[in-house]
Protein backbone atom coordinates (compact mmCIF):
# COMPACT_ATOMS: atom_id res chain seq x y z
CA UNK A 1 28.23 154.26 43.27
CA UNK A 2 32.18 154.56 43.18
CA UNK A 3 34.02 152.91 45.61
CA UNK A 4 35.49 156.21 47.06
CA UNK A 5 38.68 155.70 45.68
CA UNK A 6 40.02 159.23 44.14
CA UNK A 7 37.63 161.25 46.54
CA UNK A 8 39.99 163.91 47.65
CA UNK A 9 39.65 167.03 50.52
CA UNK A 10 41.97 169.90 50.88
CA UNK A 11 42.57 171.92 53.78
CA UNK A 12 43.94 175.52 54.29
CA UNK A 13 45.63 176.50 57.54
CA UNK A 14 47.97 179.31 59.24
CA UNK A 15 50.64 178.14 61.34
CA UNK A 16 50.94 180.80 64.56
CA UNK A 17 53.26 181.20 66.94
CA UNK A 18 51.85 178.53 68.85
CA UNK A 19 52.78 175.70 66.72
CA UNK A 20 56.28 176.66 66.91
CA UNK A 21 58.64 175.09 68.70
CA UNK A 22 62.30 175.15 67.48
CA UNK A 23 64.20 178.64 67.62
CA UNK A 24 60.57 180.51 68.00
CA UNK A 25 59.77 179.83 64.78
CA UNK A 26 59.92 176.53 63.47
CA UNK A 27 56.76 174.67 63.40
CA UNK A 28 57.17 170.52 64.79
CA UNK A 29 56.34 168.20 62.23
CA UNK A 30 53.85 166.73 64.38
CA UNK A 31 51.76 169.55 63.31
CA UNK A 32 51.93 169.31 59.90
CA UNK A 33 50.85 165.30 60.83
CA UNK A 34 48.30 166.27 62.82
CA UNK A 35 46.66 168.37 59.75
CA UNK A 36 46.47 165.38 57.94
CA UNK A 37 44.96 163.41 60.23
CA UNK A 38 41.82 166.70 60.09
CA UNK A 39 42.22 165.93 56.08
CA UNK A 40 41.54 161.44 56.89
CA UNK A 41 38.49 162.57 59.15
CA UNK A 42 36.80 164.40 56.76
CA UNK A 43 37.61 162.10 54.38
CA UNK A 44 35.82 159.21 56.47
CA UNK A 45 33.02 161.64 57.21
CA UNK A 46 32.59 161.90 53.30
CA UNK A 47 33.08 158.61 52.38
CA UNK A 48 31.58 157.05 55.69
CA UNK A 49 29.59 159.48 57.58
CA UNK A 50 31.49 158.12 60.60
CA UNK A 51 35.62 160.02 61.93
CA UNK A 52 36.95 156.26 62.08
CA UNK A 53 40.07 155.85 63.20
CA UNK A 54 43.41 156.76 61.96
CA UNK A 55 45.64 153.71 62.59
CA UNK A 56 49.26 154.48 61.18
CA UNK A 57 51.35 156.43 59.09
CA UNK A 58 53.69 153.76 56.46
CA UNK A 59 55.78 156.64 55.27
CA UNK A 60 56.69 160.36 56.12
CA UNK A 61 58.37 162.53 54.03
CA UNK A 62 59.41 166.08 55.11
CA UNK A 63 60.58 168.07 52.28
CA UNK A 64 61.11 171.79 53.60
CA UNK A 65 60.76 173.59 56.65
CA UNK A 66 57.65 174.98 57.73
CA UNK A 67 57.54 178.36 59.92
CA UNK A 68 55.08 179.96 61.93
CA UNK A 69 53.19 182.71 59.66
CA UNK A 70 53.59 180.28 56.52
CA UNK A 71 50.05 179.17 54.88
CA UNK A 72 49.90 175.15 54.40
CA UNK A 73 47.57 173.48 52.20
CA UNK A 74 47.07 169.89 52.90
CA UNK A 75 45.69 167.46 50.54
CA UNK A 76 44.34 164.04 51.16
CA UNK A 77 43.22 161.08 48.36
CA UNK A 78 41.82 157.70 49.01
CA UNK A 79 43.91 155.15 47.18
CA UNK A 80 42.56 152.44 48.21
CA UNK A 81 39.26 151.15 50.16
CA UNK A 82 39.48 147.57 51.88
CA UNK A 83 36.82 146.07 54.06
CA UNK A 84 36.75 148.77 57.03
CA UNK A 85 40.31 150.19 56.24
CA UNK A 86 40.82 153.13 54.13
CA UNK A 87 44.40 154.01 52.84
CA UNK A 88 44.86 157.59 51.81
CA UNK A 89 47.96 159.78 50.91
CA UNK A 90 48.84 163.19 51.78
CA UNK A 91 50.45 166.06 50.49
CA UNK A 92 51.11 169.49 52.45
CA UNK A 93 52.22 172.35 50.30
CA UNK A 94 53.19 176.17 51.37
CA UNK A 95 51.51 178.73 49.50
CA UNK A 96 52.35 181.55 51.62
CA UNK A 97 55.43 182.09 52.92
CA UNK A 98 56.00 184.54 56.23
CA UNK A 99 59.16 186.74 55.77
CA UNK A 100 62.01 186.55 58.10
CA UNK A 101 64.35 189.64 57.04
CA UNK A 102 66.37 192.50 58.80
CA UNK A 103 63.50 195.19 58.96
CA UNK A 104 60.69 194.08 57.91
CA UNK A 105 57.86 193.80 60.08
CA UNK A 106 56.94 190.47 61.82
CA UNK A 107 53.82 190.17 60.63
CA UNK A 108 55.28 190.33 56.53
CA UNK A 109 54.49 187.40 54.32
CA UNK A 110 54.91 186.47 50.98
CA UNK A 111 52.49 184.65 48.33
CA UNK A 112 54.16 182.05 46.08
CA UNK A 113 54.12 182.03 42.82
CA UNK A 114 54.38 177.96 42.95
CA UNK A 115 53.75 176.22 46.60
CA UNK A 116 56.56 174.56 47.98
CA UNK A 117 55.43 170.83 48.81
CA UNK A 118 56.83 170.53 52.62
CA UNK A 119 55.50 167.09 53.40
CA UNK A 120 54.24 164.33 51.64
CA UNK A 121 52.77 160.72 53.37
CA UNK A 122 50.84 157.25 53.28
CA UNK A 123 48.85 156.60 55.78
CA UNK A 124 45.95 153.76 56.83
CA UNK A 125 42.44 154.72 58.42
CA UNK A 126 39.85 152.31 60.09
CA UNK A 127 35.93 152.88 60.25
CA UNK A 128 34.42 149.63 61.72
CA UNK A 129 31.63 147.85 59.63
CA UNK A 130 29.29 148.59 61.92
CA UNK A 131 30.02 152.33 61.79
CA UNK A 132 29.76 152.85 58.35
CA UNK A 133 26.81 154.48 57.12
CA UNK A 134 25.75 156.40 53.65
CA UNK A 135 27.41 159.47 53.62
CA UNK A 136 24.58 162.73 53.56
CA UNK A 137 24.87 166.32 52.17
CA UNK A 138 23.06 168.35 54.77
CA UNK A 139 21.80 171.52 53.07
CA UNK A 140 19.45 173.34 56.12
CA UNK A 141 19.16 175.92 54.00
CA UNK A 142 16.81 174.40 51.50
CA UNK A 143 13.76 173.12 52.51
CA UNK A 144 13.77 169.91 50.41
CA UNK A 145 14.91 167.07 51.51
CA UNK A 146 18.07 166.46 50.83
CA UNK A 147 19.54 163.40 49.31
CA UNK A 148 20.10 160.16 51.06
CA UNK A 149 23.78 160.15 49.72
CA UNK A 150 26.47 161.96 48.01
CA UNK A 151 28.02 160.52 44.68
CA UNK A 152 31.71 160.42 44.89
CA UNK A 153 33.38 160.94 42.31
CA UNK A 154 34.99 158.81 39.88
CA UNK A 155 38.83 157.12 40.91
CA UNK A 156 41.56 159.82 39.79
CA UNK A 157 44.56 159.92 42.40
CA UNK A 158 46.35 162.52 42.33
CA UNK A 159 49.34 161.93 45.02
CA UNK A 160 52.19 158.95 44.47
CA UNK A 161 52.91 157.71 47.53
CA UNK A 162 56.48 158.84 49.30
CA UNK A 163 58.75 155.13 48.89
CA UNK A 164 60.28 156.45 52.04
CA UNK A 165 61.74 159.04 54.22
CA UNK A 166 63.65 162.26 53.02
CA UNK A 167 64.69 164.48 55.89
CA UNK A 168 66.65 167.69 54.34
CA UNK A 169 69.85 168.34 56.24
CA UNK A 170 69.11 171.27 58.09
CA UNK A 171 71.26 174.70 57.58
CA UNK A 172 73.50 172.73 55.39
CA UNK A 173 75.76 174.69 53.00
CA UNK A 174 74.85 174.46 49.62
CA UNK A 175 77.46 175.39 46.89
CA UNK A 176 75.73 176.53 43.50
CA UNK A 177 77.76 176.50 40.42
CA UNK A 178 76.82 178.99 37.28
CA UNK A 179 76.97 177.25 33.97
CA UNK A 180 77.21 180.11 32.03
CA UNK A 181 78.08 179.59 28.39
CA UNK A 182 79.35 175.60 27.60
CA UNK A 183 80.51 173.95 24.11
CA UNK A 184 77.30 173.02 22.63
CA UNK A 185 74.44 175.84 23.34
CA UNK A 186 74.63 178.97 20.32
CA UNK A 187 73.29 182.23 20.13
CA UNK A 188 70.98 180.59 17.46
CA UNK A 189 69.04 178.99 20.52
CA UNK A 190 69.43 181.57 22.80
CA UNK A 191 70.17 185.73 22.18
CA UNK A 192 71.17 185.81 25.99
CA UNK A 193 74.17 183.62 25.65
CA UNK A 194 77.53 185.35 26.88
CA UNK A 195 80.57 184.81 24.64
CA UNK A 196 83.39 187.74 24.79
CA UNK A 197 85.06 187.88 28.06
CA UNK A 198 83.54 190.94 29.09
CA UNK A 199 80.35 189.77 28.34
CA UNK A 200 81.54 186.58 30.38
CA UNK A 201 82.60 188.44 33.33
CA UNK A 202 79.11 190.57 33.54
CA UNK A 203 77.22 187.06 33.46
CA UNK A 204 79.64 186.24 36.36
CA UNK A 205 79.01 189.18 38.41
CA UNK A 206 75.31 188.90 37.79
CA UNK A 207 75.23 185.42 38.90
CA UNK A 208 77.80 186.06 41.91
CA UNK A 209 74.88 188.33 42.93
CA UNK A 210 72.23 185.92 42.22
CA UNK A 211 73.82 183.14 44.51
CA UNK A 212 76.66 181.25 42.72
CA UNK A 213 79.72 180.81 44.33
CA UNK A 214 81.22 178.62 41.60
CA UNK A 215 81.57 179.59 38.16
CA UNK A 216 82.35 176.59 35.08
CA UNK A 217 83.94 178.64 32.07
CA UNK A 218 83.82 177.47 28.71
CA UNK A 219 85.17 180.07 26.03
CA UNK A 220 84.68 180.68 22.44
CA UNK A 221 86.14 181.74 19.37
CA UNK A 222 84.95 185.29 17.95
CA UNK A 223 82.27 183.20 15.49
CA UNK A 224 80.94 181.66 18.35
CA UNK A 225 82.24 177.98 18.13
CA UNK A 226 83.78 176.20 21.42
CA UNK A 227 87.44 176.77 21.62
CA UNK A 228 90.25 175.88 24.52
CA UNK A 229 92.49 178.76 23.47
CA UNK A 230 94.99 179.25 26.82
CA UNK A 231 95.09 182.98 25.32
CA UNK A 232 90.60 183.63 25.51
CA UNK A 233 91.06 181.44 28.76
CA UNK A 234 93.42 183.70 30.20
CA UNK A 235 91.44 187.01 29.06
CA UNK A 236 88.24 185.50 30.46
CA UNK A 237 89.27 185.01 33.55
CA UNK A 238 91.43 188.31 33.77
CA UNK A 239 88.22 189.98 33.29
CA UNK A 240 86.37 187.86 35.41
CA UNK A 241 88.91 188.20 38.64
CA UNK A 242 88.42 191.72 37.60
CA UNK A 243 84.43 191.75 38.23
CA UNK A 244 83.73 189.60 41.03
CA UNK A 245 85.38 187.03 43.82
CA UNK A 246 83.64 183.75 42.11
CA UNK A 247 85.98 180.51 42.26
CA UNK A 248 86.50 179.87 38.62
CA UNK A 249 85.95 176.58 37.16
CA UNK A 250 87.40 175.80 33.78
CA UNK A 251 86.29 172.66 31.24
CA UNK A 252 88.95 170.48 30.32
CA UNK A 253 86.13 168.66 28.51
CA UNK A 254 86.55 171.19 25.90
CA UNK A 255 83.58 169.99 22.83
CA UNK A 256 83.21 166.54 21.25
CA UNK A 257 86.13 165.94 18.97
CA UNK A 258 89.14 167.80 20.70
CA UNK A 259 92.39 165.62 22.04
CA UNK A 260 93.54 165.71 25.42
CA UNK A 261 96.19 168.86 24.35
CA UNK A 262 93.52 171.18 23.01
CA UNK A 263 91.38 169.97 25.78
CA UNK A 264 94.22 170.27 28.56
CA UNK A 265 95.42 174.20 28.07
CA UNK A 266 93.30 175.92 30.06
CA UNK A 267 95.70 174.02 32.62
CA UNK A 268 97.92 176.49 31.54
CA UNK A 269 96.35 179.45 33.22
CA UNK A 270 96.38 177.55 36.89
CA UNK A 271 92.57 178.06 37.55
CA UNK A 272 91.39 177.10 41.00
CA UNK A 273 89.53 174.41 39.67
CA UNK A 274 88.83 172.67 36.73
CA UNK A 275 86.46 169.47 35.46
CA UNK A 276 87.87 165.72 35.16
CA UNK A 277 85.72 163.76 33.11
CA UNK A 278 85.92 160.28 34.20
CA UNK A 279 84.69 158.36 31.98
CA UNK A 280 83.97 157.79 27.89
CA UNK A 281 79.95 157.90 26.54
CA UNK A 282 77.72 158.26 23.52
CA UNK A 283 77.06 162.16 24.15
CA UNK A 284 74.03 163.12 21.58
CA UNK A 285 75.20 161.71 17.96
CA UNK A 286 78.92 162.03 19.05
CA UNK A 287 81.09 160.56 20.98
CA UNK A 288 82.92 161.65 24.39
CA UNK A 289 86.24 160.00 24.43
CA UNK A 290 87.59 160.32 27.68
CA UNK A 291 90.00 156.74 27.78
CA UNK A 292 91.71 155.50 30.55
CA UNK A 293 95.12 156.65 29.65
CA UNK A 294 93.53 160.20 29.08
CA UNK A 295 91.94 160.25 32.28
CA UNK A 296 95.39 159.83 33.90
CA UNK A 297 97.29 161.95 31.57
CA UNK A 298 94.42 164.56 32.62
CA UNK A 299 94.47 164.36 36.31
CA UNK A 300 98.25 164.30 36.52
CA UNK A 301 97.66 167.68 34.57
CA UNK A 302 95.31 169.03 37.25
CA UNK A 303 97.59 168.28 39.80
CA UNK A 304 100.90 169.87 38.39
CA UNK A 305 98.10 172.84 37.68
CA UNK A 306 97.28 172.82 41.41
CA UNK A 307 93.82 172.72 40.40
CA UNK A 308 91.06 171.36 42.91
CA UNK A 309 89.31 168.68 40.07
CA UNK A 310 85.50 168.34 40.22
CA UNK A 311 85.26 164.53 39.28
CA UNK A 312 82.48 164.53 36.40
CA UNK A 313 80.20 161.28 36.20
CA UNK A 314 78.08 160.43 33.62
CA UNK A 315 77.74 156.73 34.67
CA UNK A 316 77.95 155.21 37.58
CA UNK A 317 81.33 153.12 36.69
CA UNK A 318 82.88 156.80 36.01
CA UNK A 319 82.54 156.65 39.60
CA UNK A 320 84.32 153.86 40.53
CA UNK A 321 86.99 155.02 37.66
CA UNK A 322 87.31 157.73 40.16
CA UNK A 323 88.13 155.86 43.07
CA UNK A 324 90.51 154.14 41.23
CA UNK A 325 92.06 157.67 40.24
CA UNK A 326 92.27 158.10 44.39
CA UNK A 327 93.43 154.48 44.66
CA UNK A 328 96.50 155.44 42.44
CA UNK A 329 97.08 158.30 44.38
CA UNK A 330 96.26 160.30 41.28
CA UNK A 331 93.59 162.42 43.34
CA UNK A 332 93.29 163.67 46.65
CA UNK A 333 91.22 164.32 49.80
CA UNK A 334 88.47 166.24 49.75
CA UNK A 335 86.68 164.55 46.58
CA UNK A 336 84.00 166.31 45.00
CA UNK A 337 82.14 164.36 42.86
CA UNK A 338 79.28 165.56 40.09
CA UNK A 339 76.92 163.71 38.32
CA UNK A 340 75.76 164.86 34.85
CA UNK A 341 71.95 163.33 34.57
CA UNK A 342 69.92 163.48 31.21
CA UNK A 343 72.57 163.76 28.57
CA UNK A 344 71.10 162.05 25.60
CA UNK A 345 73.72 158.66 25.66
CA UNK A 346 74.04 159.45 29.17
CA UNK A 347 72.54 157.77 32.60
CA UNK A 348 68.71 158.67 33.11
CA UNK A 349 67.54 161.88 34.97
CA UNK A 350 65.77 159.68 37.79
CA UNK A 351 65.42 160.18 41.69
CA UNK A 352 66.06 156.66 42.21
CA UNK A 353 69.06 156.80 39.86
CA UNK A 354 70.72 159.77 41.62
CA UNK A 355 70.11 158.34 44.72
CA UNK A 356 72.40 155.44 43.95
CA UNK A 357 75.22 157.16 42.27
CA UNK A 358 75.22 159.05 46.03
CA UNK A 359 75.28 155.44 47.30
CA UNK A 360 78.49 154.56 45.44
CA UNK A 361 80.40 157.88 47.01
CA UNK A 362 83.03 157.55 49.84
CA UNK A 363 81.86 159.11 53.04
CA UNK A 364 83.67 162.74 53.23
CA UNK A 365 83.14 163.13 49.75
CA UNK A 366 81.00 166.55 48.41
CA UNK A 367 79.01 165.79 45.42
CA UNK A 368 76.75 167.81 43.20
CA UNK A 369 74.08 167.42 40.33
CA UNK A 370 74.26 169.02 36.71
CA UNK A 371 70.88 167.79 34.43
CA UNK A 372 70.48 168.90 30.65
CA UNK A 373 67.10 170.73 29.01
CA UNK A 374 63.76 170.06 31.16
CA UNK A 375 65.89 167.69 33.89
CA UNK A 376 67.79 170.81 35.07
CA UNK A 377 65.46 172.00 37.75
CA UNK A 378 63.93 168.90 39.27
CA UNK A 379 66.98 167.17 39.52
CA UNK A 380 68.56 170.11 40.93
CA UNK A 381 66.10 170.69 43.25
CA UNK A 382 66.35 167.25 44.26
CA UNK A 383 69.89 167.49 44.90
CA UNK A 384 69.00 170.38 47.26
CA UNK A 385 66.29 168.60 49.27
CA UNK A 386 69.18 165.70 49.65
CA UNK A 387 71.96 167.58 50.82
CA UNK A 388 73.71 168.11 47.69
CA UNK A 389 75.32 170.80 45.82
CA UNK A 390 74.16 171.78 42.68
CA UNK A 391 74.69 173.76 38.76
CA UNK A 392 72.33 175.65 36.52
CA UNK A 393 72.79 177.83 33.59
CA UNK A 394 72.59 178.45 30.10
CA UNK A 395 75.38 175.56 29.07
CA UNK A 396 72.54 172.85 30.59
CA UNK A 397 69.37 174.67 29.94
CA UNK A 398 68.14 177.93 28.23
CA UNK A 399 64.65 178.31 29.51
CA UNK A 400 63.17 179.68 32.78
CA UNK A 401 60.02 177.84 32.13
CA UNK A 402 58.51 176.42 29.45
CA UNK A 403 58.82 178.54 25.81
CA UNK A 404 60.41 180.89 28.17
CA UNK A 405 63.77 181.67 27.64
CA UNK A 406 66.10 182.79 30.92
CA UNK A 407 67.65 186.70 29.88
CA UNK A 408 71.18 185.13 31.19
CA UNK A 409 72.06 182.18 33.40
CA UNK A 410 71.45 184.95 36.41
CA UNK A 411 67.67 184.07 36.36
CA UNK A 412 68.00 180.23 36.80
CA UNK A 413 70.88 180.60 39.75
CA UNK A 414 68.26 183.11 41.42
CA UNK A 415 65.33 180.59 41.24
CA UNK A 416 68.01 177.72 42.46
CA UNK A 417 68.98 180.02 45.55
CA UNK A 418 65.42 180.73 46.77
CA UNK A 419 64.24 177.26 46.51
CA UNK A 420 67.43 176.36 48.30
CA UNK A 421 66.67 178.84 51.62
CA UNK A 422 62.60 177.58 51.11
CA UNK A 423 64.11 173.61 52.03
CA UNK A 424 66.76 175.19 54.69
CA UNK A 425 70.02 175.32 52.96
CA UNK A 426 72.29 178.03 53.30
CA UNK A 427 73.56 179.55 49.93
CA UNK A 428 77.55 180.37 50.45
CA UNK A 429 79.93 182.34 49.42
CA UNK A 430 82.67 181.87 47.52
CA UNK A 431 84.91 181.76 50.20
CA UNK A 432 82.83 179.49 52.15
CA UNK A 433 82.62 177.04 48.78
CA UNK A 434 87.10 177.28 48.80
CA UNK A 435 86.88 176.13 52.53
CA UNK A 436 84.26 173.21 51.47
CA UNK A 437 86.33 172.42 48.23
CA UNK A 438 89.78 172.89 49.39
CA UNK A 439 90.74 175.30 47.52
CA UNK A 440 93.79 177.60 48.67
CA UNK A 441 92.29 181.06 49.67
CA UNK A 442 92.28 183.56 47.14
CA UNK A 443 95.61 185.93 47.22
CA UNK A 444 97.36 183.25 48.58
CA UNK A 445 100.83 183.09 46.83
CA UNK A 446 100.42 181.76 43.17
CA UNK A 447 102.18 178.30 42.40
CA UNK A 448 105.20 179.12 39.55
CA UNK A 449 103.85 179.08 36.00
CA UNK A 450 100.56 181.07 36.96
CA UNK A 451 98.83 183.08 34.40
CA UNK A 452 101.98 185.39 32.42
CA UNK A 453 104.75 182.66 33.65
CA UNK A 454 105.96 180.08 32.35
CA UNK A 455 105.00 176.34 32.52
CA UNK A 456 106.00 173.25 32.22
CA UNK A 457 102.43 171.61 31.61
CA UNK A 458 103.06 173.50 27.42
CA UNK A 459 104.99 170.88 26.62
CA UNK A 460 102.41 168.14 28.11
C-alpha cells in the first residue's frame, strides 16, 4: 500500500457576500485558509479515516485578490507522511471571476480561460496513532461489501511549496511599457512586426488602447535592418505624437555593433525618455559593448537631451554601475531601474534572481522587468505580483502562446493589463506614468534644440 504521499483532493467553492469583508467585496484571507483546512480534513479522512488535527501553517502566500462572486478551486497534496503528522501543500486558484463594471449587473461573472492561482501554502496536520484507522470507500448503494480499504495512489506531487510570503501591493500603479519593434526581431519571424512610422504609430495607438503607457521605439531602415537615423527617429515619433498621448521611449542601445554616435542620435530629437545601458555582456553570439567611458559619455547625453533615462541592467553589477552613475552626480532622483532577464549571455530568468537584483535597488527607486522568448510572461507577471512595473512586445517575444504568434505587440500588452487588475494593480495612464517617472508634462515648453532646432548634442 503507498504511503499516501501524492494523494491529492480538490475542492470547488463560491465566495458570497458573506465572506467579504473589505470595501463589500473583498473576501479575508482567512477564508481562503479556512478552505484549505476543508481540503487537510478530507485528506486525513482519506488517508486516515479520522479529521486529525490541523496544527500550523509554515508558509502563506497570497498571490491575487479574491472577491465575493469569484469561483476558487483549492487543491491539497500530501508531501510528506511522518509518524502521526501529515504535511500537505495547498494551492487555491480562481476559475471564475465575478465582474465589477459600470452597468453590468451584480450578479455578472466571467469564466477564465486559465485560473488565476490566488494563494498558495505549506501546512502540517496531526492524526494521533491511536486514531488512525484503514481508510473505507462506503458505497450504500451496492449491496456487496465493500472493501476494507482504498488504494492510494502512487507518490506524484503536484504543488512546490511557497519558500515564503508574497503579499501583492494593493492598488499599486503599474506602468506597462510596449516593446513594439526592437533591433533584432524581422518580419522573417514575425508578418506582424511594425516598421514604417505609420505603421509604428498604429502599433502605438493600438497598444495605448490595450494598456501601455510607455512606448520603447526602435526604428528601421526601409529593408528592414535596425537603424538610429535622427531623421526615421524624428518621423516616428512625429507620427506617433500624432496618434496617441504615449510617453515615448527611444533605444540608445541601437543593435550590436553600432558606436556610441550612431547609437546616441536619437538624443537629437529630445524624447521624453530614452534607455541607458549600464553595463557591457555577451548578448547571443555578439557582443554588447557598453564601457565605462561610454556609459558616461551616454548619460551626460541624456541629460543635455533632458531625457528621463530608464537605467537598463542585464547583471546585477550594471546595477551598482548605476549607483555609481548617481554617485557622480551623472543621474538624478527619481531612478528607474529595469532588468533585462533571459538574454542568451545575460543573467538567468529566475524568481529568486529577480528578487535580488530588487534587493540591490535604493529605496525610492521604480524598477521594471523586460524577459526575452518564453521568459516574457512569467517574469512579467512576476514583476506584477511584486510590485513592479513591467514591458512586453514583439522586440522581446513574438508569440501569444505557444506556435502562436501575437497579430501585433497589442495582444501581449492586453493579456499583461488583465492579469495586472486580476492581482490588484492599477494600469495607468500615460500621464500618471510622467508623474511616477518624472517626466515634465506633455506641452510643457520644449528645452532649445527640440525636434526642427538646433543642437548642440550633433557635434557630441
Amino acid at each position: 500500500m503507498s504511503t499516501g504521499v501524492g494523494l491529492t483532493v480538490t475542492l470547488r467553492v463560491r465566495m458570497g457576500a458573506h465572506d467579504a469583508h473589505y470595501a463589500g467585496e473583498l473576501c479575508d484571507g482567512a477564508r481562503i485558509l479556512a478552505l484549505f483546512g476543508d481540503v487537510a480534513t478530507e485528506l486525513l479522512i482519506r488517508l486516515d479515516g479520522d479529521e486529525g488535527l490541523f496544527r500550523a501553517y509554515e508558509a502563506v502566500e497570497f498571490l491575487a485578490p479574491v472577491r465575493a462572486g469569484d469561483f476558487i478551486e483549492a487543491t491539497g497534496v500530501v508531501t510528506k507522511v511522518g509518524t502521526t503528522s501529515r504535511t500537505m501543500a495547498f494551492e487555491a486558484r480562481k476559475v471564475v471571476a465575478s465582474v465589477r463594471e459600470p452597468g453590468v449587473a451584480p450578479s455578472a461573472a466571467d469564466a477564465l480561460a486559465e485560473p488565476i492561482v490566488v494563494c498558495r501554502a505549506l501546512g502540517t496536520c496531526v492524526v494521533p496513532k491511536e486514531l488512525q484507522r484503514r481508510p473505507r470507500l462506503v458505497l450504500p448503494a451496492l449491496s456487496a461489501p465493500p472493501p476494507d480499504h482504498a488504494q492510494l495512489p502512487e507518490p506524484r506531487p503536484i504543488i512546490t511549496p511557497p519558500p515564503r510570503v508574497i503579499v501583492t501591493p494593493p492598488n499599486s500603479a503599474l506602468i506597462l511599457t510596449a516593446a513594439i519593434v526592437g533591433a533584432e526581431t524581422t518580419r522573417a519571424q514575425t508578418p506582424h512586426l511594425p516598421v514604417t512610422a505609420r505603421e509604428l504609430a498604429d502599433e502605438a495607438a493600438r497598444c495605448r488602447d490595450a494598456g501601455a503607457a510607455v512606448i520603447h521605439l526602435h526604428v528601421r531602415n526601409p529593408d528592414g535592418s535596425p537603424s538610429q537615423s535622427r531623421a526615421l527617429f524624428a518621423e516616428a515619433i512625429s507620427a506617433i505624437q500624432e496618434t496617441t498621448d504615449v510617453v515615448i521611449q527611444t533605444s540608445t542601445g541601437g543593435a550590436v555593433g553600432m558606436g556610441v554616435d550612431e547609437r546616441a542620435q536619437p538624443l537629437l530629437c529630445r524624447p521624453e525618455m530614452a534607455t541607458l545601458n549600464c553595463g557591457t555582456l555577451n548578448f547571443g553570439d555578439g557582443i554588447f559593448d557598453n564601457t565605462r567611458p561610454l556609459i558616461r559619455d551616454m548619460a551626460a547625453r541624456i541629460r543635455e537631451a533632458g531625457s528621463v533615462p530608464e537605467l537598463e541592467c542585464y547583471e546585477v553589477g550594471h546595477i551598482h554601475e548605476a549607483l555609481s552613475l548617481f554617485a557622480e552626480g551623472l543621474l538624478e532622483e527619481p531612478l528607474h531601474f529595469q532588468f533585462v532577464l533571459g538574454v542568451p549571455g545575460g543573467i538567468a530568468a529566475r524568481e529568486d534572481v529577480l528578487r535580488f537584483m530588487i534587493s540591490q535597488i535604493p529605496r525610492g527607486a521604480t524598477w521594471g522587468v523586460a524577459a526575452v522568448g518564453r521568459h516574457q510572461r512569467p517574469m512579467t507577471e512576476l514583476a506584477m505580483r511584486l510590485g513592479g512595473h513591467a514591458r512586453v512586445g514583439l522586440e522581446d517575444n513574438i508569440y501569444l502562446d505557444k506556435g502562436v504568434l501575437a497579430e501585433g505587440s497589442a495582444p501581449l500588452v492586453a493579456r499583461a493589463a488583465a492579469f495586472a487588475r486580476s492581482v490588484g494593480r492599477e494600469v495607468v495612464d500615460p500621464d500618471r506614468a510622467r508623474q511616477l517617472l518624472g517626466i515634465r508634462p506633455r506641452g510643457a515648453a520644449a528645452l532649445p534644440g527640440a525636434i526642427g532646432g538646433g543642437s548642440a548634442l550633433a557635434q557630441g
